[in-house]
PDB file of N, CA and C in Angstrom:
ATOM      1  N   UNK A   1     125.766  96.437  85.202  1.00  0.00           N
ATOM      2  CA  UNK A   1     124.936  97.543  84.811  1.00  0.00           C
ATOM      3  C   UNK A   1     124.781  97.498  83.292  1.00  0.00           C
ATOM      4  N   UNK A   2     123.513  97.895  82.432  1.00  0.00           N
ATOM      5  CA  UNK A   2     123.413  97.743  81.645  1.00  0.00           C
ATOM      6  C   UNK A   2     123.861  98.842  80.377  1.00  0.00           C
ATOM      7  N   UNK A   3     124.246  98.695  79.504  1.00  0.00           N
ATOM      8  CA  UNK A   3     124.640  99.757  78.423  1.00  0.00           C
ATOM      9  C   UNK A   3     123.894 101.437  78.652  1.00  0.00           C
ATOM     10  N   UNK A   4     124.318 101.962  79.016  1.00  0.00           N
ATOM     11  CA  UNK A   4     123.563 103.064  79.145  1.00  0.00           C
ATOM     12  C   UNK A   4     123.621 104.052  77.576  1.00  0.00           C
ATOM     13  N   UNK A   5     124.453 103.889  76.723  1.00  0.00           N
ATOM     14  CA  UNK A   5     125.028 104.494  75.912  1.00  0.00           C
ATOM     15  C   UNK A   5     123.437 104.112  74.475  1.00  0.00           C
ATOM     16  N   UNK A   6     122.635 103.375  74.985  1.00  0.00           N
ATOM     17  CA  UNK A   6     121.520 103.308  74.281  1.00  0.00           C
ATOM     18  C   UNK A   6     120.296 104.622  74.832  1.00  0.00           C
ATOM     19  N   UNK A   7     120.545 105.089  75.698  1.00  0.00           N
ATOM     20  CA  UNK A   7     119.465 106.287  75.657  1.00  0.00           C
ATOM     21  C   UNK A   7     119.267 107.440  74.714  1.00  0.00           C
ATOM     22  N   UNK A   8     118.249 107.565  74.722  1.00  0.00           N
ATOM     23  CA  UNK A   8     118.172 108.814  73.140  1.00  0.00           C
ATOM     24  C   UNK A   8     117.581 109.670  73.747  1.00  0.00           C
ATOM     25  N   UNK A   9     117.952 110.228  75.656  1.00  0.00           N
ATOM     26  CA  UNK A   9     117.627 111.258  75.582  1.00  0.00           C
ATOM     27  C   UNK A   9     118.927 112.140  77.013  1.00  0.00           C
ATOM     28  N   UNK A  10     119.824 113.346  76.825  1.00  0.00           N
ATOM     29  CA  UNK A  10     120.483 113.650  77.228  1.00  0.00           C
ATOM     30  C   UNK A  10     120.214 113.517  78.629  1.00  0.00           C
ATOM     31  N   UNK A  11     120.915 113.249  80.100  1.00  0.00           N
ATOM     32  CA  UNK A  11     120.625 113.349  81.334  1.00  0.00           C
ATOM     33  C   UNK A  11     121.525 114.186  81.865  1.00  0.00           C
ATOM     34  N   UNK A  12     121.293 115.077  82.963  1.00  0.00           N
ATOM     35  CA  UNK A  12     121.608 116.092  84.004  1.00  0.00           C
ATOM     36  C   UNK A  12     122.529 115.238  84.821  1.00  0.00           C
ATOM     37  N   UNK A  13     123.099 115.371  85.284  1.00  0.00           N
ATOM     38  CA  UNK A  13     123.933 114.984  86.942  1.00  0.00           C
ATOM     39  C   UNK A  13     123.015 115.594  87.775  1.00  0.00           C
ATOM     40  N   UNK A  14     122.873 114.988  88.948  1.00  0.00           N
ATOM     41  CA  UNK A  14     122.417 116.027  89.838  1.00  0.00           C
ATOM     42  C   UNK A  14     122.275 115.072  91.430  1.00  0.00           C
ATOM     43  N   UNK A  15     122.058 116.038  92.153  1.00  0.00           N
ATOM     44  CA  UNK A  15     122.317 115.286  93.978  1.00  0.00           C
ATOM     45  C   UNK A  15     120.750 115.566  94.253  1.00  0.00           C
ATOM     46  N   UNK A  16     120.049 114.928  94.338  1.00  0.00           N
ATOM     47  CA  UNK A  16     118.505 115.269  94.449  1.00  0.00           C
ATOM     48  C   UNK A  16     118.352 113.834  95.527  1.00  0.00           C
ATOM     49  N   UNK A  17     117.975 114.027  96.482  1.00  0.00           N
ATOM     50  CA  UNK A  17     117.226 113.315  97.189  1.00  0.00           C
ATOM     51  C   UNK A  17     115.826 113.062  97.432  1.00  0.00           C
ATOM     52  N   UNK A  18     115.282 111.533  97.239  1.00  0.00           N
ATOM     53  CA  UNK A  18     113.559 111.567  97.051  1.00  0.00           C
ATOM     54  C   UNK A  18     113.381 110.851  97.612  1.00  0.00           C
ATOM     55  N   UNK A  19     111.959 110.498  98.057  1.00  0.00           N
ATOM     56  CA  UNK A  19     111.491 109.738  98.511  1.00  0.00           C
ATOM     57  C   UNK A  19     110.788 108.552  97.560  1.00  0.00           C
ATOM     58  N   UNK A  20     111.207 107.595  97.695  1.00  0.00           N
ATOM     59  CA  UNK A  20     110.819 106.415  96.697  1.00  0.00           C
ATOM     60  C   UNK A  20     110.059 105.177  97.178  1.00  0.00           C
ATOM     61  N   UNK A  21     108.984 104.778  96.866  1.00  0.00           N
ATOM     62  CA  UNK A  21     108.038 103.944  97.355  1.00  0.00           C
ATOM     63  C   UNK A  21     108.604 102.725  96.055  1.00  0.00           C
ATOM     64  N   UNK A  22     108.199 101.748  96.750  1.00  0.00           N
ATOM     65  CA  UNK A  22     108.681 100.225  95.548  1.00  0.00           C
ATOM     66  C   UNK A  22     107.279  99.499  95.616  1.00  0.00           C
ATOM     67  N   UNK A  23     106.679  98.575  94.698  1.00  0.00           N
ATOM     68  CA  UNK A  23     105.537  97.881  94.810  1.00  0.00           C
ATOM     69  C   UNK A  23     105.671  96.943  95.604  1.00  0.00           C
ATOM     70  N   UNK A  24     105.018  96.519  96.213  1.00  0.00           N
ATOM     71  CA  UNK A  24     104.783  95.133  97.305  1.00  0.00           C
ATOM     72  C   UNK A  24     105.674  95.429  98.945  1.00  0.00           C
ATOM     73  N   UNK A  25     106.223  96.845  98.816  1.00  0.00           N
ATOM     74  CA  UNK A  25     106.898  97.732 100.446  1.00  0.00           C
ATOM     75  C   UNK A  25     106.286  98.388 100.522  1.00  0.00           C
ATOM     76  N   UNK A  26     106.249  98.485 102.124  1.00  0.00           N
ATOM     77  CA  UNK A  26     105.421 100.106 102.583  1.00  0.00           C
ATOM     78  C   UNK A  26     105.826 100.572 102.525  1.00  0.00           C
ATOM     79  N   UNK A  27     107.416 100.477 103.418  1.00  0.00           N
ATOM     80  CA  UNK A  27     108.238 101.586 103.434  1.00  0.00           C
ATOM     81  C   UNK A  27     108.841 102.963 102.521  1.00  0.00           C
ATOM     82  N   UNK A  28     109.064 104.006 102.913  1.00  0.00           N
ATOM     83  CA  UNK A  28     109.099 105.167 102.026  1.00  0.00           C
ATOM     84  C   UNK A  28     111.176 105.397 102.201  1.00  0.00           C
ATOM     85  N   UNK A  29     111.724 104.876 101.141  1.00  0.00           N
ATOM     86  CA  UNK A  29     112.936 104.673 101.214  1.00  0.00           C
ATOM     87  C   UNK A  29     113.493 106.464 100.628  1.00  0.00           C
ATOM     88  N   UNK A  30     114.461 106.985 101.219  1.00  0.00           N
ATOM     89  CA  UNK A  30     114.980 108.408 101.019  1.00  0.00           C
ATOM     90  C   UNK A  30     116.295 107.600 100.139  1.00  0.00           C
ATOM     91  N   UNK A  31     116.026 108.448  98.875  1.00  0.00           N
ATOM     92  CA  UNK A  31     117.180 107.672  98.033  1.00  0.00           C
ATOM     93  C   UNK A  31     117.816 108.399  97.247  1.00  0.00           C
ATOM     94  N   UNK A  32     119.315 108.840  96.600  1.00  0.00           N
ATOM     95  CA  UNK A  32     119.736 109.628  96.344  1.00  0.00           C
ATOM     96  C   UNK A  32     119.500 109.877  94.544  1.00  0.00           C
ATOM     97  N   UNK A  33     119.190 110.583  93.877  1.00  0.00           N
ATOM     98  CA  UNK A  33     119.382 110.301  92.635  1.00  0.00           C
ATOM     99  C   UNK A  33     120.323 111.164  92.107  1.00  0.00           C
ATOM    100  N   UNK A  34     120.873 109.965  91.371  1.00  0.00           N
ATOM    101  CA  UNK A  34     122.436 110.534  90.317  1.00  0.00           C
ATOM    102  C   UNK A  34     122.195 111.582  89.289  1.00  0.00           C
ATOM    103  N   UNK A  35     121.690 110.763  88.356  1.00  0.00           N
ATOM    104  CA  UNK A  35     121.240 111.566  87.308  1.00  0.00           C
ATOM    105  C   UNK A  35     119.391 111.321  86.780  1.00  0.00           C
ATOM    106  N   UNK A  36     119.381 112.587  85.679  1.00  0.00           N
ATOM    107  CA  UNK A  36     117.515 112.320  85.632  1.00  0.00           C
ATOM    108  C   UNK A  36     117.675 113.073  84.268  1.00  0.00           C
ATOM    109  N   UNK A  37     116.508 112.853  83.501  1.00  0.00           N
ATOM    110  CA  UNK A  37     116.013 113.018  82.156  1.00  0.00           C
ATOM    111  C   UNK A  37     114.424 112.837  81.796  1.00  0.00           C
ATOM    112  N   UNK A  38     113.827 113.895  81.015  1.00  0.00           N
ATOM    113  CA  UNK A  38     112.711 113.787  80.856  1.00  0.00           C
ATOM    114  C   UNK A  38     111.696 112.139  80.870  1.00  0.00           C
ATOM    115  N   UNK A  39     112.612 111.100  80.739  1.00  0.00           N
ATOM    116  CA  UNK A  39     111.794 109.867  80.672  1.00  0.00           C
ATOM    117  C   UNK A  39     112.520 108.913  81.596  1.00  0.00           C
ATOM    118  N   UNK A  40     113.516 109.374  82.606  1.00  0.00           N
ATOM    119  CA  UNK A  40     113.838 108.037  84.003  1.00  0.00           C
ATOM    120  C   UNK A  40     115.110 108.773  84.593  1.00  0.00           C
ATOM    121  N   UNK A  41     115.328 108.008  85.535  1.00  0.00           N
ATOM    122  CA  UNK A  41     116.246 108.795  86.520  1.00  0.00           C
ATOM    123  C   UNK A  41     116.996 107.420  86.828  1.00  0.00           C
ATOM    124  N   UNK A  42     118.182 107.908  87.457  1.00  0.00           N
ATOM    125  CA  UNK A  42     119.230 106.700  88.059  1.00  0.00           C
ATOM    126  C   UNK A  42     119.390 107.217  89.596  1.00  0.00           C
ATOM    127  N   UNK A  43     119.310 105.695  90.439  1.00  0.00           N
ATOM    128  CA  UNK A  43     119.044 106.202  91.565  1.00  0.00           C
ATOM    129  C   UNK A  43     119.951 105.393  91.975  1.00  0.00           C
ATOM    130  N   UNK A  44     120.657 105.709  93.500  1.00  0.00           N
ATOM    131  CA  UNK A  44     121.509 104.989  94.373  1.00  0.00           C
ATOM    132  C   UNK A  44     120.331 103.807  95.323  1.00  0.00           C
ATOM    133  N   UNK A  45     120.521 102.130  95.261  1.00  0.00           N
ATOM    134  CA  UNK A  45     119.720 101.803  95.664  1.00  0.00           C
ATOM    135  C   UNK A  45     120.629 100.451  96.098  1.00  0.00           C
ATOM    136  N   UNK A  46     120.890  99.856  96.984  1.00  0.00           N
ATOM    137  CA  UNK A  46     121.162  98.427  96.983  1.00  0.00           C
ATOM    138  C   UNK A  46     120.212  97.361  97.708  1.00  0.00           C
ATOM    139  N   UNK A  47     119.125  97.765  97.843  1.00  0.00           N
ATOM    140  CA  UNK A  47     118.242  96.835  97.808  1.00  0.00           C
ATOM    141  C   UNK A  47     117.743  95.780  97.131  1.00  0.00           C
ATOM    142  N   UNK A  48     116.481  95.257  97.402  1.00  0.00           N
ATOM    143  CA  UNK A  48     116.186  94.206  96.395  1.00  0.00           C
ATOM    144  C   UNK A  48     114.938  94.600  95.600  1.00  0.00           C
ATOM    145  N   UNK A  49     115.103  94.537  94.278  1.00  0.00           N
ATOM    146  CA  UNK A  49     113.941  94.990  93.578  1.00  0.00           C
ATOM    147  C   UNK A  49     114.445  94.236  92.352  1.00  0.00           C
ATOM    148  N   UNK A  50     113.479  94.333  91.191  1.00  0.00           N
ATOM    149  CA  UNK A  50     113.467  93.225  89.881  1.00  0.00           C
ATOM    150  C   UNK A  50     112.833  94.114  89.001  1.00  0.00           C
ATOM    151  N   UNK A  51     113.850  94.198  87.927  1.00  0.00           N
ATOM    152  CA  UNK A  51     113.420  95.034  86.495  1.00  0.00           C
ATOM    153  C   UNK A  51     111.671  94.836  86.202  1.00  0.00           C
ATOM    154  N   UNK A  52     110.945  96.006  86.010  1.00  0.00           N
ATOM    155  CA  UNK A  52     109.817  95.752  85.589  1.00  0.00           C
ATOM    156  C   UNK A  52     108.896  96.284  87.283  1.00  0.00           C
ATOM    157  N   UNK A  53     109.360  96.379  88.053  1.00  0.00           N
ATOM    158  CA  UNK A  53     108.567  96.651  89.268  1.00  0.00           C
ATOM    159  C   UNK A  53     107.942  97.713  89.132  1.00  0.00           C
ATOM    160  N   UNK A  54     107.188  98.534  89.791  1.00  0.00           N
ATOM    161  CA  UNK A  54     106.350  99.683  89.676  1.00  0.00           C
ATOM    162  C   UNK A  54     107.055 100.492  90.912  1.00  0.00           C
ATOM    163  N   UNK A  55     107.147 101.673  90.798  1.00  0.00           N
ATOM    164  CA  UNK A  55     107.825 102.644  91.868  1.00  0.00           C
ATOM    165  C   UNK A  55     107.133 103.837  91.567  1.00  0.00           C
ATOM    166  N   UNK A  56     107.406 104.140  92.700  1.00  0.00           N
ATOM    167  CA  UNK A  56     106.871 106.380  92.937  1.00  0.00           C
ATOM    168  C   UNK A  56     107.988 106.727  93.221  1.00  0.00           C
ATOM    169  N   UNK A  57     108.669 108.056  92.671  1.00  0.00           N
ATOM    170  CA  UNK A  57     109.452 108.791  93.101  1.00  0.00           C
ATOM    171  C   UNK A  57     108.618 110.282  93.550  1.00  0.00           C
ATOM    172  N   UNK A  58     108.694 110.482  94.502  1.00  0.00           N
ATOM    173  CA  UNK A  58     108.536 111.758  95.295  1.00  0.00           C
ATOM    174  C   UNK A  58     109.437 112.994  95.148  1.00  0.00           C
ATOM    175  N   UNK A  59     109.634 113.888  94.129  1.00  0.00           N
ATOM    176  CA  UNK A  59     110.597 114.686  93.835  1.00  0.00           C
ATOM    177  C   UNK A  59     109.570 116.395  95.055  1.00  0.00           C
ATOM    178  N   UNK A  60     110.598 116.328  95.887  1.00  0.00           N
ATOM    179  CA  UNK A  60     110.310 117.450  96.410  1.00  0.00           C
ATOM    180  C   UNK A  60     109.309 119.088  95.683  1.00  0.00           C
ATOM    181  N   UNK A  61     110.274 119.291  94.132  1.00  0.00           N
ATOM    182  CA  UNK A  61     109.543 120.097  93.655  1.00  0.00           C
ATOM    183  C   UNK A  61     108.325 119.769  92.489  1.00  0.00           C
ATOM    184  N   UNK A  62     108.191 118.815  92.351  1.00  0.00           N
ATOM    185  CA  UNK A  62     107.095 118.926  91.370  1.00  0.00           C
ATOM    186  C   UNK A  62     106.078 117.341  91.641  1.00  0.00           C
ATOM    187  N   UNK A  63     106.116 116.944  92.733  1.00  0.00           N
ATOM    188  CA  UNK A  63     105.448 115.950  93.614  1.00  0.00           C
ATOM    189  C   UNK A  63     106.010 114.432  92.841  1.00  0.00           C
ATOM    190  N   UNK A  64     104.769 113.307  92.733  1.00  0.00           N
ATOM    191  CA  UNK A  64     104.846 111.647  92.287  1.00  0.00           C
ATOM    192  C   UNK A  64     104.841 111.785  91.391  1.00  0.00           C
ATOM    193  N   UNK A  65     106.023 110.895  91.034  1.00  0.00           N
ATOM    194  CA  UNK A  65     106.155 110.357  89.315  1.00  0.00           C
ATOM    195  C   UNK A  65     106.540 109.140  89.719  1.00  0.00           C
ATOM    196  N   UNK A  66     105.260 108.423  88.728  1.00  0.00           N
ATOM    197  CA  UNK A  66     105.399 106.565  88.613  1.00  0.00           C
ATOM    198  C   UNK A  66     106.479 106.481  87.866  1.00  0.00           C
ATOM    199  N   UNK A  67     106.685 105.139  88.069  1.00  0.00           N
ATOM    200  CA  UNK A  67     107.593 104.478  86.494  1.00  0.00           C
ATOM    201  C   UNK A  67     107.637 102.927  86.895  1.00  0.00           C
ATOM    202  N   UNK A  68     108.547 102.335  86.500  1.00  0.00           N
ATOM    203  CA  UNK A  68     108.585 100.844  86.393  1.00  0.00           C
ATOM    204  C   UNK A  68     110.679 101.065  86.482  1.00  0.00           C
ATOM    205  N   UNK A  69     111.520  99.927  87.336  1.00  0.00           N
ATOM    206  CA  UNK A  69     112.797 100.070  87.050  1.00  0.00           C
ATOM    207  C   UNK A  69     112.807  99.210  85.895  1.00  0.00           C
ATOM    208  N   UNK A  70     113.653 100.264  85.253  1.00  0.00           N
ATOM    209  CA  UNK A  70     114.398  99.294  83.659  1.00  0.00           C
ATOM    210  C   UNK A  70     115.831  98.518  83.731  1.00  0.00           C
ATOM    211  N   UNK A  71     116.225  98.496  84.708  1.00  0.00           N
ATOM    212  CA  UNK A  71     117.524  97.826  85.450  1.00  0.00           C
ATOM    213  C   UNK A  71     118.100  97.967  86.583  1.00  0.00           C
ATOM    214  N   UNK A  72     118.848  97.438  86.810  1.00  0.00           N
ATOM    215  CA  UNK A  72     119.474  96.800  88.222  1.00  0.00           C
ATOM    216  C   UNK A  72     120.549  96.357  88.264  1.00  0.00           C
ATOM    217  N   UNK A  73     121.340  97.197  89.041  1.00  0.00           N
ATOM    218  CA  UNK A  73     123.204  96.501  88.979  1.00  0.00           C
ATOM    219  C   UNK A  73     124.076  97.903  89.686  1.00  0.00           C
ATOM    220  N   UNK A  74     125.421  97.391  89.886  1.00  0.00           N
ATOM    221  CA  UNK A  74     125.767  98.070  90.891  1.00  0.00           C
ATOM    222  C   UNK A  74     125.655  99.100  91.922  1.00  0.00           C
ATOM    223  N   UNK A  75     124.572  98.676  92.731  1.00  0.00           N
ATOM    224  CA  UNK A  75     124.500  99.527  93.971  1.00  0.00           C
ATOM    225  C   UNK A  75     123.856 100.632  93.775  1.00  0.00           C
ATOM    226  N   UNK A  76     122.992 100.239  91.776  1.00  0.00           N
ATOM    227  CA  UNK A  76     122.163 101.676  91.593  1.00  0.00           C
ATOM    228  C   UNK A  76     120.934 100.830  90.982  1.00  0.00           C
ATOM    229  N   UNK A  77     119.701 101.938  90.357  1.00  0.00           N
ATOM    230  CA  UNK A  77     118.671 101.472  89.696  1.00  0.00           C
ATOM    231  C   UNK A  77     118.052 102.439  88.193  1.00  0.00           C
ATOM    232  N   UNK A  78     117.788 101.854  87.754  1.00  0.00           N
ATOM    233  CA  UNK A  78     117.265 102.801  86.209  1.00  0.00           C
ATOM    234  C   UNK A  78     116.240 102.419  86.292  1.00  0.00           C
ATOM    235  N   UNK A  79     115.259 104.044  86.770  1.00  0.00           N
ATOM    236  CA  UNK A  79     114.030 104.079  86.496  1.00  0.00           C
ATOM    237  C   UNK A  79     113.532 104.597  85.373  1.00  0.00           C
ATOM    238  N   UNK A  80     112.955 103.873  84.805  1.00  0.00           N
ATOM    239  CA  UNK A  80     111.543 104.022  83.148  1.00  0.00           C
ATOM    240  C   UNK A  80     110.285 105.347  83.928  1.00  0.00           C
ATOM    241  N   UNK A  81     110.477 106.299  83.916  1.00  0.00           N
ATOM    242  CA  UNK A  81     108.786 106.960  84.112  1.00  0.00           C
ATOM    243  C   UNK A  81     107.926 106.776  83.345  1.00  0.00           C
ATOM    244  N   UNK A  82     106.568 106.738  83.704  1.00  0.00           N
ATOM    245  CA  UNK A  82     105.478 106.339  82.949  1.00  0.00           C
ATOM    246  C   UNK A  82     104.928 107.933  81.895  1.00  0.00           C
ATOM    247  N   UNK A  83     105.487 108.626  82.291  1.00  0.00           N
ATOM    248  CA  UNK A  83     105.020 109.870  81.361  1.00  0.00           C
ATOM    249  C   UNK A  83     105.848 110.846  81.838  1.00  0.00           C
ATOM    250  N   UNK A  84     106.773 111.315  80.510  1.00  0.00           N
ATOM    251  CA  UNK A  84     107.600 112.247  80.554  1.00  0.00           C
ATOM    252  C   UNK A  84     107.712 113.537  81.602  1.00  0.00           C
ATOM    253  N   UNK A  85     108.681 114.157  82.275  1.00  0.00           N
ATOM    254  CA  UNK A  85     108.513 115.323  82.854  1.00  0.00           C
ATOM    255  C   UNK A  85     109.621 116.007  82.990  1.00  0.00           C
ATOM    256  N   UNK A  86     109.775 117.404  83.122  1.00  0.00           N
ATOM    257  CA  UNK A  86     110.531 118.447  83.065  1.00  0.00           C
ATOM    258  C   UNK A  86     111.636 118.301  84.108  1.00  0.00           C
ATOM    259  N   UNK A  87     112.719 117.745  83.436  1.00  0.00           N
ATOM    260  CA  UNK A  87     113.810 117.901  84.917  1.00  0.00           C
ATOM    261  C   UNK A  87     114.356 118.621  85.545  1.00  0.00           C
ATOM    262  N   UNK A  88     114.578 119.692  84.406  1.00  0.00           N
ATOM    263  CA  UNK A  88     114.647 121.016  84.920  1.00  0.00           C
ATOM    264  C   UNK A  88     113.704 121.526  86.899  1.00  0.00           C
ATOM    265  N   UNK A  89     112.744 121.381  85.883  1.00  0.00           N
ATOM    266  CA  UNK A  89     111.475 121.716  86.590  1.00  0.00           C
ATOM    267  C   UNK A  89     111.915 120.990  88.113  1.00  0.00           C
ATOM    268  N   UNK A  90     112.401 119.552  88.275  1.00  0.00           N
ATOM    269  CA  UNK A  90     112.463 118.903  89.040  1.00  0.00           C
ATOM    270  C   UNK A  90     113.496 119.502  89.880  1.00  0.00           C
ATOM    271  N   UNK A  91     114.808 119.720  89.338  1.00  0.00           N
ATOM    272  CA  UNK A  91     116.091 119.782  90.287  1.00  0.00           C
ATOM    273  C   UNK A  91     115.761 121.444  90.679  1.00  0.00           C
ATOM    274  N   UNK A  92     114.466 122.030  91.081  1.00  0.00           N
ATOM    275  CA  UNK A  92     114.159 122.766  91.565  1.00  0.00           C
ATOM    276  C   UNK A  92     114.398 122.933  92.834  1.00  0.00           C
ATOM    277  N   UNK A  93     115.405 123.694  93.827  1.00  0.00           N
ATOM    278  CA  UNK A  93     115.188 123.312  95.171  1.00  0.00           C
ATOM    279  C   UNK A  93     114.078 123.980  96.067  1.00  0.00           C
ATOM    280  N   UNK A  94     113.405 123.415  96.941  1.00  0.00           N
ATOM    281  CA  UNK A  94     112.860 123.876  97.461  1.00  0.00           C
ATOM    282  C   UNK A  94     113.082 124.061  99.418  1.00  0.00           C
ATOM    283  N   UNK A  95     112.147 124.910  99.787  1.00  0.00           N
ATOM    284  CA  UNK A  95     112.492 125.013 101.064  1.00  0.00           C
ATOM    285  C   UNK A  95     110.987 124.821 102.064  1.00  0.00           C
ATOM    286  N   UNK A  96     110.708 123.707 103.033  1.00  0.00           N
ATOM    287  CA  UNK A  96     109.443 124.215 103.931  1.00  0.00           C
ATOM    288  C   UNK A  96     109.613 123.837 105.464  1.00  0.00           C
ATOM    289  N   UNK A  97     109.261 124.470 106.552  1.00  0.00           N
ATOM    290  CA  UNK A  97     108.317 124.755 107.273  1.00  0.00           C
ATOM    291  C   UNK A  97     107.038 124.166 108.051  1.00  0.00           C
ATOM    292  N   UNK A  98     107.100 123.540 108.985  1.00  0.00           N
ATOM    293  CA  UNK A  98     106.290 122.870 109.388  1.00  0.00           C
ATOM    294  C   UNK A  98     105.256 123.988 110.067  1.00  0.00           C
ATOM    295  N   UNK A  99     103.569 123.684 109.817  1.00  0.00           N
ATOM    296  CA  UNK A  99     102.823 125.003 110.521  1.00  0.00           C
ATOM    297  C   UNK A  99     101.811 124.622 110.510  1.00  0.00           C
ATOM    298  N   UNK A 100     100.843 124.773 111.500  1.00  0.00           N
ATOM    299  CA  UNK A 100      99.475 124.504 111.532  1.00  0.00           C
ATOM    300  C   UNK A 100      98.560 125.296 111.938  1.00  0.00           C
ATOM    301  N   UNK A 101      97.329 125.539 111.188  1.00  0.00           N
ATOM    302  CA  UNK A 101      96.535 126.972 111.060  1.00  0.00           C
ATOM    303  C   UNK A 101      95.435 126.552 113.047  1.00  0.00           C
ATOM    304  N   UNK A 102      95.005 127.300 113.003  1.00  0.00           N
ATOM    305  CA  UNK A 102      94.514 126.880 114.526  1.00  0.00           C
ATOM    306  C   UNK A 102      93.369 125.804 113.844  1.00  0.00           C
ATOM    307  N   UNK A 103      93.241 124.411 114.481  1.00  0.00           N
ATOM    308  CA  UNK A 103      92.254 123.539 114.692  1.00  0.00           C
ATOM    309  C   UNK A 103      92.481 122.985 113.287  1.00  0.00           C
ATOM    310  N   UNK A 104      93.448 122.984 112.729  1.00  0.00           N
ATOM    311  CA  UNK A 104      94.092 122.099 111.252  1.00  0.00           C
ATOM    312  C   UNK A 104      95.281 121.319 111.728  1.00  0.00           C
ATOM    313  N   UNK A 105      95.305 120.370 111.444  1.00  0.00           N
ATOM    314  CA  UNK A 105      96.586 119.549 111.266  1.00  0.00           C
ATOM    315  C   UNK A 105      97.915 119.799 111.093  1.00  0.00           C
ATOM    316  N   UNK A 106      99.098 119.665 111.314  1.00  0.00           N
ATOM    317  CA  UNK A 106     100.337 120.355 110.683  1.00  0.00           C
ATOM    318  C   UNK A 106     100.726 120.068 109.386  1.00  0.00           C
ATOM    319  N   UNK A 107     100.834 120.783 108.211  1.00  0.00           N
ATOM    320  CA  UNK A 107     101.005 120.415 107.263  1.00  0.00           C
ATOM    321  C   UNK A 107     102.099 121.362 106.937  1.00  0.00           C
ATOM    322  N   UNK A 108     102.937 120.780 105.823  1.00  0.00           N
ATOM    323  CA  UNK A 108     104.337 121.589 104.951  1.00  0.00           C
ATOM    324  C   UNK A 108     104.321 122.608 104.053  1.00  0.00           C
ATOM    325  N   UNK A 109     104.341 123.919 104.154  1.00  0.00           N
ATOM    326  CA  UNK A 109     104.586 124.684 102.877  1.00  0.00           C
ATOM    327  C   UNK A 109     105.625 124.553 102.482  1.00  0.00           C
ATOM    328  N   UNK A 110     105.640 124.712 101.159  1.00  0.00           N
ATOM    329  CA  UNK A 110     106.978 124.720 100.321  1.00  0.00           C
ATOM    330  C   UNK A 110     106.796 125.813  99.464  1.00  0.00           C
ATOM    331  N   UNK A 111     108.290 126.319  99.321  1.00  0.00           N
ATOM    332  CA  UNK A 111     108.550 127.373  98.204  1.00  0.00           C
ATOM    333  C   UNK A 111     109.508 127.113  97.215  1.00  0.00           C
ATOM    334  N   UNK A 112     109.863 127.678  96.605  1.00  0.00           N
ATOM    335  CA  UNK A 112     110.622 127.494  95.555  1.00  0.00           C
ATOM    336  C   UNK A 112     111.604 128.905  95.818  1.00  0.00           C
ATOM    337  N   UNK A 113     113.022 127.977  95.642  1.00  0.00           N
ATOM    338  CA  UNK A 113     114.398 129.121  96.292  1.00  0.00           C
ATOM    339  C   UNK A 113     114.905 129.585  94.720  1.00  0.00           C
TER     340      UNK A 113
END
């Protein structure tokens, strides 16, 4: 794992589970994240992926955030986001509900607890 002690910006702990898309997979991998900070997050991952890839993280409360991973090593990943965002904002929990209006599709509300 790489020096982490070079970031210049403070990170949260936190148990946040997302949904994470990787470039060149379909699949929508549910992945735990450790910690997060206005510009990348550290995620539990032992898959195969290569510094520089493109990813979506799906944060329940405040939807897709791109980024690119900035490393790779023990059984985790350091994601780079492509444009800063509120983590706060993020480790928001939320709660939804599956419901469908008559002759609409089922779709999710979410609230904020």
């Amino acid at each position: 794992m790489p020096d982490h002690n070079k970031r210049t910006q403070e990170r949260s702990k936190v148990m946040l589970i997302a949904a994470v898309r990787f470039a060149g997979d379909p699949h929508v991998h549910r992945l735990r994240i450790r910690d997060i900070a206005a510009g990348g997050a550290r995620l539990s991952y032992r898959g195969e992926v290569v510094q520089g890839d493109a990813v979506i993280i799906g944060f329940a409360a405040i939807g897709d955030v791109a980024g690119r991973i900035a490393w790779v090593g023990d059984g985790q990943i350091g994601v780079r986001f492509l444009d800063r965002i509120d983590p706060e904002a993020a480790k928001v929990p939320v709660t939804g509900e599956f419901r469908a209006a008559a002759g609409e599709p089922a779709r999710q509300s979410l609230r904020r607890v």
